[in-house]
Protein backbone atom coordinates (compact mmCIF):
# COMPACT_ATOMS: atom_id res chain seq x y z
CA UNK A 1 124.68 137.43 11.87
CA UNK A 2 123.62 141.19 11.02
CA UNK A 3 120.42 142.90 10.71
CA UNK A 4 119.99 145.46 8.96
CA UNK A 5 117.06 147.75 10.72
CA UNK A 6 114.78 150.93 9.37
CA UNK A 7 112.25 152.43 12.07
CA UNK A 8 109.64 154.89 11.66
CA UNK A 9 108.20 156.30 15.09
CA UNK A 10 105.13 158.81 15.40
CA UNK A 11 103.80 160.03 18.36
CA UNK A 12 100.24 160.87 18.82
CA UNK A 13 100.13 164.91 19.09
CA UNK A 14 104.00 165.02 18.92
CA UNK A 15 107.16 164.12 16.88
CA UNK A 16 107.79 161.84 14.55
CA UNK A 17 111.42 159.74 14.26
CA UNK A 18 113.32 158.14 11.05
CA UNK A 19 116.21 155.75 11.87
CA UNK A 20 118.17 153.26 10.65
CA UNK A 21 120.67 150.88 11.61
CA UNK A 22 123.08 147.75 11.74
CA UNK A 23 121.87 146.08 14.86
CA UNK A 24 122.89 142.49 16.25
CA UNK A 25 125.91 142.17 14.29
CA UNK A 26 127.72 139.67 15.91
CA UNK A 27 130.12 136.67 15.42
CA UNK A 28 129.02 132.99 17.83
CA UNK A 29 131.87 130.55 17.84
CA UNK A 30 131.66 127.10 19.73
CA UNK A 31 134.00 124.57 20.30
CA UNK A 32 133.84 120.92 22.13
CA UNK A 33 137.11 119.30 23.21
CA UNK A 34 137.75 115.33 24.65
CA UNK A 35 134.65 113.82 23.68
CA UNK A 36 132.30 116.37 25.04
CA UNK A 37 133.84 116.68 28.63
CA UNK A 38 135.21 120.32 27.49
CA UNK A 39 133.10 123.04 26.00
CA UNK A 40 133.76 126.87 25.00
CA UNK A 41 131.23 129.03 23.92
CA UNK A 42 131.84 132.72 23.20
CA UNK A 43 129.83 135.60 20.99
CA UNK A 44 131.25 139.04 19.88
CA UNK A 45 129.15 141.34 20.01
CA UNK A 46 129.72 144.84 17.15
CA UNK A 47 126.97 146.61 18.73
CA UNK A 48 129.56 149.54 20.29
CA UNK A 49 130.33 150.34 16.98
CA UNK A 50 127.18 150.38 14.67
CA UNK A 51 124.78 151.39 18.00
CA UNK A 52 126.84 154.19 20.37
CA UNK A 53 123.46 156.32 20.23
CA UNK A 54 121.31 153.59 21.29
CA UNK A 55 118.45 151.97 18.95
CA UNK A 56 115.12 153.32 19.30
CA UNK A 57 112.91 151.34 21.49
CA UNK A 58 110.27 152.78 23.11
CA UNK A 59 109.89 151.55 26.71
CA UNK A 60 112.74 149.95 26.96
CA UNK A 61 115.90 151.38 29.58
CA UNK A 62 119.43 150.50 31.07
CA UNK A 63 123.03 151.19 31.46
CA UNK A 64 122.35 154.83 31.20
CA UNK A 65 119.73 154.79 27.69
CA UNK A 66 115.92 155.14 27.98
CA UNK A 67 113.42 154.48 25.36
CA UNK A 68 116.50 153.06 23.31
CA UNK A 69 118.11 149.65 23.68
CA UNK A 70 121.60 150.42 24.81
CA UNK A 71 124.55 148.32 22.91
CA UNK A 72 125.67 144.89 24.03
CA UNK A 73 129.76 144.74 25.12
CA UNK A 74 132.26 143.55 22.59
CA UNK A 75 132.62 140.48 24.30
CA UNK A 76 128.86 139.52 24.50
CA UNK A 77 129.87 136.11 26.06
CA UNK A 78 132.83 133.36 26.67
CA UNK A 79 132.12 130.50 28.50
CA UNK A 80 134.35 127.50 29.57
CA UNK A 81 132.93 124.52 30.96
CA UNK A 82 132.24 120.59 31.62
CA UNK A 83 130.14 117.56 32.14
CA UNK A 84 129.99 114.74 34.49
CA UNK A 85 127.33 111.59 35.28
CA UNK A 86 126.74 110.54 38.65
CA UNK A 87 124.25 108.09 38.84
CA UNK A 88 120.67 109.27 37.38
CA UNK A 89 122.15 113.09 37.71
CA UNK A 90 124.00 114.92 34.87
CA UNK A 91 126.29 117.45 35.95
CA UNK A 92 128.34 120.47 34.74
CA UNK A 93 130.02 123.61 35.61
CA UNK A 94 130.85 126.34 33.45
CA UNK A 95 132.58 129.45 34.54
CA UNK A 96 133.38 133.38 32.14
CA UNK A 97 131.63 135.96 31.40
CA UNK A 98 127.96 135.23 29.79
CA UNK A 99 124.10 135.36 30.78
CA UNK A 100 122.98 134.49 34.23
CA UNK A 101 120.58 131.63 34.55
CA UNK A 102 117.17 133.87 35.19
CA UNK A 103 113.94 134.48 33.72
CA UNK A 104 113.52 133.72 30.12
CA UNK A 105 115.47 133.88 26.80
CA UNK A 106 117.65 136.49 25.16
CA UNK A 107 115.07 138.57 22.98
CA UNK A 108 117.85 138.39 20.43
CA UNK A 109 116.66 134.91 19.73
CA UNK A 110 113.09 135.35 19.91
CA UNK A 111 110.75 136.13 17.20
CA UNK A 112 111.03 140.00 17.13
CA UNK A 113 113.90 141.99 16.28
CA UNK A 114 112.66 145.03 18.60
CA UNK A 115 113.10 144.15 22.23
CA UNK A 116 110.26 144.09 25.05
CA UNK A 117 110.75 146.80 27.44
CA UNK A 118 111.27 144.14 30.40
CA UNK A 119 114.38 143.25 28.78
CA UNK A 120 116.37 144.19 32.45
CA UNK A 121 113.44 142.55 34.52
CA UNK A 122 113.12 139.06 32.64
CA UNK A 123 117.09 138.53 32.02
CA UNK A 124 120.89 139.45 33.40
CA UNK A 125 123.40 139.52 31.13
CA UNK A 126 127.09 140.03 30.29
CA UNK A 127 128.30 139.03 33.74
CA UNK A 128 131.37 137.61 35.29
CA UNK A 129 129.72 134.30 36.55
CA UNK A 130 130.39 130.80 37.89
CA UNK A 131 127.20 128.51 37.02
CA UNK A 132 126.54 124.98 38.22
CA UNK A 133 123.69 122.92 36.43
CA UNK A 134 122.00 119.40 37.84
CA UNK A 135 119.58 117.59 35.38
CA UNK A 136 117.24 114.35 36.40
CA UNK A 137 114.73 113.49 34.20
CA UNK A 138 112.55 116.10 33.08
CA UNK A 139 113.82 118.54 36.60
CA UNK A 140 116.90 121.02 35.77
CA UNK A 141 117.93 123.30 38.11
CA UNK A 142 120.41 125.91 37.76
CA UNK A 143 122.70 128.42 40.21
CA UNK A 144 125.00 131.13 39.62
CA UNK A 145 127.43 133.42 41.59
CA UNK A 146 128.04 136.59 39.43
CA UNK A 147 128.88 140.37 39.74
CA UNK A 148 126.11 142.28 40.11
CA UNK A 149 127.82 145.59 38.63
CA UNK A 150 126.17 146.25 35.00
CA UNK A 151 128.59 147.00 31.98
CA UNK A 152 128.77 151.19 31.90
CA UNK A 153 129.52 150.91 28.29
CA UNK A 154 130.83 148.43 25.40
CA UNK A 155 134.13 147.74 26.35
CA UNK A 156 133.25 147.62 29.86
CA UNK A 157 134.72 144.61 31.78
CA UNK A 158 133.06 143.50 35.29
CA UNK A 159 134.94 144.96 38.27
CA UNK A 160 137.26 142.32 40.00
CA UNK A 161 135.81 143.79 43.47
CA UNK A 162 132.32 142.85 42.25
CA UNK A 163 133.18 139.28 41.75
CA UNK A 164 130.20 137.20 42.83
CA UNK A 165 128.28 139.32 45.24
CA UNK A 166 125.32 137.86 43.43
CA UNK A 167 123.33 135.46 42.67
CA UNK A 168 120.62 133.42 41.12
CA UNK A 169 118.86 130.32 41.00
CA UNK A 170 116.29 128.61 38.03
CA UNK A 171 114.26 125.36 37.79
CA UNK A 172 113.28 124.25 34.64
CA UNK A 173 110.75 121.12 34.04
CA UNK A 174 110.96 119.95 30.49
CA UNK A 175 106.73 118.64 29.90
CA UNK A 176 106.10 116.58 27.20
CA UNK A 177 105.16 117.98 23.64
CA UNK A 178 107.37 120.74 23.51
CA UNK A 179 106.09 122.16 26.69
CA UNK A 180 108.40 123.48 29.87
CA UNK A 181 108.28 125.83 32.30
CA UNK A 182 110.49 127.57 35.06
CA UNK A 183 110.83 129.66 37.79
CA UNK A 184 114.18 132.07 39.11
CA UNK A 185 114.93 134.07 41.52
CA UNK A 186 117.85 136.67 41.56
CA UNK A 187 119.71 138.71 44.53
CA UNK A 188 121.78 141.21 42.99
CA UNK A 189 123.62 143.73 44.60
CA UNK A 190 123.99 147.26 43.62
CA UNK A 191 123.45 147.19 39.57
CA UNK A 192 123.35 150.66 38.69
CA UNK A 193 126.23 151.55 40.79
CA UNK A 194 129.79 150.28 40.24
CA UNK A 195 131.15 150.87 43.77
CA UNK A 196 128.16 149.09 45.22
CA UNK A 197 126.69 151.71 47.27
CA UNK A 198 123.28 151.59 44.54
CA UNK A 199 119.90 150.05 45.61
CA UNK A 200 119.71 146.43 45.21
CA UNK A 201 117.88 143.89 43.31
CA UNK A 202 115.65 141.58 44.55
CA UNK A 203 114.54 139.41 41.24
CA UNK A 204 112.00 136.68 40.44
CA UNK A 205 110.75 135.34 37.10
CA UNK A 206 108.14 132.78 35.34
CA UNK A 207 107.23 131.61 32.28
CA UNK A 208 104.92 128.95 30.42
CA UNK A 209 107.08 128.30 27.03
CA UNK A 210 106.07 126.08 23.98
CA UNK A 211 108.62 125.12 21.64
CA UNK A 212 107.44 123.07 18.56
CA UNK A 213 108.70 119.63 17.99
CA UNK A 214 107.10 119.00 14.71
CA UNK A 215 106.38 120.81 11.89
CA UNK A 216 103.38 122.37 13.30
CA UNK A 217 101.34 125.33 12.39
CA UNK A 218 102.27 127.28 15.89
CA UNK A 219 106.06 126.96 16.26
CA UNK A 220 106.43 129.08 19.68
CA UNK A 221 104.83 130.51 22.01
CA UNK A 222 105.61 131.73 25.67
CA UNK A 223 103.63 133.15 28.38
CA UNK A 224 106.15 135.13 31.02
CA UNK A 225 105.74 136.94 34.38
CA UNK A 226 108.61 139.13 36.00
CA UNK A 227 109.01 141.35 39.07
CA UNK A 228 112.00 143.45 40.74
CA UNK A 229 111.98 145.31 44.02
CA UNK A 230 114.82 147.92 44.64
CA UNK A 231 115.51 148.05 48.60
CA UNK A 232 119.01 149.78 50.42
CA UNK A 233 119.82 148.51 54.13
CA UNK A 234 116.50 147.03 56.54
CA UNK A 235 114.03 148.64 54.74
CA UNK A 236 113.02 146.79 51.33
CA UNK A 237 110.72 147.46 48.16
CA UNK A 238 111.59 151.19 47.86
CA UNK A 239 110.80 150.61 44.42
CA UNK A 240 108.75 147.60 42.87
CA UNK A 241 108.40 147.23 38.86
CA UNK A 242 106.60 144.08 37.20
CA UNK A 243 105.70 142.80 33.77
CA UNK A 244 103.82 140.17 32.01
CA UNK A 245 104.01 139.53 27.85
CA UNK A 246 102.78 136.76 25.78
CA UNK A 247 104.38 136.32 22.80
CA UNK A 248 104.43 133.52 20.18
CA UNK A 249 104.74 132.80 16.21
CA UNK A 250 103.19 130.46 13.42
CA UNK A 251 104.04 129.42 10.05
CA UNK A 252 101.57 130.27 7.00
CA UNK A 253 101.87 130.01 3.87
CA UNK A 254 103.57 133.48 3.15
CA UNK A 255 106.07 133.39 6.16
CA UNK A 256 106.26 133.27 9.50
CA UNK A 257 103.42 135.84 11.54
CA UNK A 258 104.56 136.47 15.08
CA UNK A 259 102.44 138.48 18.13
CA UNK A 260 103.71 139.91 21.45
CA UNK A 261 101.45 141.80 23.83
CA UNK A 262 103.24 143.08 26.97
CA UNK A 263 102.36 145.46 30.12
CA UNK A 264 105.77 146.62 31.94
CA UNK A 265 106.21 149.28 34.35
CA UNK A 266 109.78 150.68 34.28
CA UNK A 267 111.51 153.60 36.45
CA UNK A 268 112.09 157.29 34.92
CA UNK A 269 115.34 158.58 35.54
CA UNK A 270 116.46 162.21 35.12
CA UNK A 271 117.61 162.76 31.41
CA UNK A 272 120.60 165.01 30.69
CA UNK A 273 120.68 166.85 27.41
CA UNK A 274 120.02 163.46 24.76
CA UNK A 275 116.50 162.73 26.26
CA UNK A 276 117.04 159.29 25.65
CA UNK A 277 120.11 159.00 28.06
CA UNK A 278 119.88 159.70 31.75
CA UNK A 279 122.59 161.20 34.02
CA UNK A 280 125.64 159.23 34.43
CA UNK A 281 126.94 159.06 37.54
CA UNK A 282 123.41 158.47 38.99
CA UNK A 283 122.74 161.41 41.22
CA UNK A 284 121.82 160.13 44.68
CA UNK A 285 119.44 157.10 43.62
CA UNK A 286 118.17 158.43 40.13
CA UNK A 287 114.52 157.10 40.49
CA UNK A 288 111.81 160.02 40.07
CA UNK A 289 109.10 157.90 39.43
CA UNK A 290 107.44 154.71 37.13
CA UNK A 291 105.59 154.28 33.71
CA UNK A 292 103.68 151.64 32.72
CA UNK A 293 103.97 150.55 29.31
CA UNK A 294 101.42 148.91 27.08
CA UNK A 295 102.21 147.58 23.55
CA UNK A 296 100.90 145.23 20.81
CA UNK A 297 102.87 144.23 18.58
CA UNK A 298 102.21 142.36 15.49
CA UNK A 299 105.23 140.83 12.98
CA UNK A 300 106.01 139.29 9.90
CA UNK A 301 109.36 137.72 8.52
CA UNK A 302 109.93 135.03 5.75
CA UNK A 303 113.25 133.08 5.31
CA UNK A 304 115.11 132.13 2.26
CA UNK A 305 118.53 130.12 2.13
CA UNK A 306 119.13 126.64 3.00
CA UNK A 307 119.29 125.80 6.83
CA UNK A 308 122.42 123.16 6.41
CA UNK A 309 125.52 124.19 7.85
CA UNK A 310 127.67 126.93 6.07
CA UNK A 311 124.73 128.56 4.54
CA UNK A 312 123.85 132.14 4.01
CA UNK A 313 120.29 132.86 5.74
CA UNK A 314 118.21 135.94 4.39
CA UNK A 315 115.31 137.31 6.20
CA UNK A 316 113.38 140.20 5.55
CA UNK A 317 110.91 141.42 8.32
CA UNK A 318 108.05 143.76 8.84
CA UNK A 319 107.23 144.86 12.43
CA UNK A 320 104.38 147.28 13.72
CA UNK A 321 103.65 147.71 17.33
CA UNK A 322 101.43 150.44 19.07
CA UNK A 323 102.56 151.55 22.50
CA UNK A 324 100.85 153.59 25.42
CA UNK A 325 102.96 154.90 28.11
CA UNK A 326 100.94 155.50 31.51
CA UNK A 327 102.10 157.79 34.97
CA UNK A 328 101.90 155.40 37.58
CA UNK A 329 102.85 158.66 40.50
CA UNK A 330 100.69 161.16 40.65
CA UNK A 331 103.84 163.31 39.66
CA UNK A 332 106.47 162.08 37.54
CA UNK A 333 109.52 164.44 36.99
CA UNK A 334 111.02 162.86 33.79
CA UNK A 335 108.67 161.46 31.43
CA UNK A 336 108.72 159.66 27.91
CA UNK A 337 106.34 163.02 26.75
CA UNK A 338 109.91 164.62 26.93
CA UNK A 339 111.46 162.38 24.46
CA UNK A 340 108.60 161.61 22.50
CA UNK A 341 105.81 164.94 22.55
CA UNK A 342 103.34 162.68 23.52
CA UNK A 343 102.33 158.85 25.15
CA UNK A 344 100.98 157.18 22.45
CA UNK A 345 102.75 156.11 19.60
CA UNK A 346 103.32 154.15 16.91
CA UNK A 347 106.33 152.44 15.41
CA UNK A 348 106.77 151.09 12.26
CA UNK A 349 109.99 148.57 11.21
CA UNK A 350 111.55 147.24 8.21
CA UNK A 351 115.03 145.42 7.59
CA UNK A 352 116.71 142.01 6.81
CA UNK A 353 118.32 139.93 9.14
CA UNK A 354 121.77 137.73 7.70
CA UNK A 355 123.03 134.69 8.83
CA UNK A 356 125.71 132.71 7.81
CA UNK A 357 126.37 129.78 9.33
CA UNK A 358 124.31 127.51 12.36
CA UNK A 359 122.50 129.83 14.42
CA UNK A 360 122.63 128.66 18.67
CA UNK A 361 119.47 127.67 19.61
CA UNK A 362 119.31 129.06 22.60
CA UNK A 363 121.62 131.15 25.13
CA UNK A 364 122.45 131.75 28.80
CA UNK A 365 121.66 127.91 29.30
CA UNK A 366 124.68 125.88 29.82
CA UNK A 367 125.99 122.75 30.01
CA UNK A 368 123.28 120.02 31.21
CA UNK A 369 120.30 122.62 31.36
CA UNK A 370 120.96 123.40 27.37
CA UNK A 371 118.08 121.38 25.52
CA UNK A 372 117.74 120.47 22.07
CA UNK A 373 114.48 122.91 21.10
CA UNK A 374 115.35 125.53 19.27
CA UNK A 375 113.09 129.68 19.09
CA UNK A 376 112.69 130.37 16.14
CA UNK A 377 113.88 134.19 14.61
């Protein structure tokens, strides 16, 4: 899959921004071995090639970028695991590098091609990880050990003296109708600092999801609720950011419409030269303060290609969002006003995604706690 991406960005009272790009160009491979006791699962991810400078992405931050979505690492995800019964319980355990089991799923897979700004609060990705999964009934629940170093850029592997001094935990219940809902929690040590001597992570995460299971007029919808803390030694929540969105999509007549409305507060970092990349290495902790971002946004996308297997999918796309960016310290040293000229701003998007092939329904669910419902995108 490929998309190909065009972006128009004004600012209220200050500059205005034209870019375009090849974003989410990747290759998913799967593979099942002995009946379904062995599975690999493995994406490669182009993104360090077509996306160095970032894309433009107002709110979002991470692995150095701000207000642009930094690039995924060439080797997005390989995972290697299995499946056992034992009694009422279904089992597995998969081990490799892939998503952590927290918070909700990959924005990649959801209904808009720009991601929410709580992209680093709601999910953990690319990490070294061992992850055991235990499903009865309608109850899955879901731990990990993992690295808590993130990637510093594409070709980035985790460091071996990271290895699993993190982790996480999800429960998942499965309602009827299409309905489910979870809760995580996360412990992860030292993110934004390779040698480990960063803040840490506390994590937790909720959300209400609706998947349809019939060919129904609303198709998804999901309501979601995140929160970090950053805390060093005894002393805890030296920082605290949170977020909630609602987002969801529904089939008419001429295409799919899709709506996300999110409030996320996020932390400003000092900016070196690029305003939309902060100062790598982090000097001291890098935190000068918090913005709260509000946006609407408001899509529309229409597929054409048959969905059998070893077809070519086109989709063009039309996305318009609105975002207001809001202080939360009384004095706030960096700023999106640098990048930007102002707080208020508006963001127009055109492009066509490509697909060739079966698109995963889902990812960073493995094992048992995959199910069979599938976002649409």
């Amino acid at each position: 899959m490929a998309t190909g991406l065009f972006t128009r960005i004004a600012a209220q009272g200050g500059r205005t921004f034209d870019e375009g790009y090849l974003t989410q160009p990747m290759v998913m491979a799967s593979a099942t071995l002995w009946n379904g006791r062995l599975q690999a699962l493995g994406i490669y991810n182009f993104e360090g090639y077509t996306l160095d400078r970032g894309e433009l992405s107002p709110g979002t931050y991470g692995e150095g970028y701000i207000d642009r979505r930094h690039p995924h690492t060439h080797l997005h995800e390989l995972m290697l695991g299995t499946r056992a019964t034992l009694g009422a319980a279904r089992l597995s355990l998969f081990a490799g590098k892939g998503i952590v089991p927290f918070g909700s799923e990959d924005p990649m897979l959801r209904p808009f091609t720009r991601y929410p700004a709580n992209h680093h609060l709601a999910q953990i990705l690319e990490r070294a990880q061992i992850v055991a999964s235990v499903r009865i009934g309608r109850l899955t629940v879901e731990a990990s050990s993992f690295n808590g170093d993130e990637p510093e850029n594409p070709s980035d592997w985790p460091n071996t003296d990271r290895y699993f001094d993190s982790w996480s935990a999800r429960a998942t219940i499965a309602a009827m109708r299409g309905l489910e809902g979870s809760a995580s929690v996360a412990r992860v040590k030292s993110p934004e600092d390779p040698a480990g001597f960063g803040l840490n992570q506390n994590k937790w995460a909720a959300s209400l999801r609706f998947l349809a299971t019939s060919n129904r007029p609303i198709r998804y919808a999901m309501l979601e609720w995140a929160r970090t803390t950053e805390w060093l030694g005894p002393r805890k929540d030296l920082w605290s950011f949170a977020s909630g969105l609602f987002e969801g999509s529904a089939r008419t007549p001429l295409g799919e419409v899709a709506l996300r409305l999110e409030r996320t507060s996020r932390p400003e970092e000092q900016r070196d030269k690029t305003p939309f990349r902060s100062v790598r290495p982090l000097l001291d902790f890098g935190i000068l303060g918090r913005t709260r971002w509000e946006s609407v946004n408001v899509g529309w996308s229409r597929g054409f290609g048959p969905q059998n297997s070893g077809s070519v999918q086109v989709t063009p796309f039309i996305e318009v969002s609105h975002y207001r960016a809001r202080p939360l310290e009384r004095v706030v040293i960096a700023s999106p006003e640098d990048a930007f000229g102002g707080l208020r701003l508006l963001s127009f998007s055109v492009g066509v995604r490509l697909g060739l092939g079966d698109m995963r329904g889902e990812m960073g669910r493995y094992g048992v706690a995959a199910s069979s419902g599938t976002p649409p995108n």
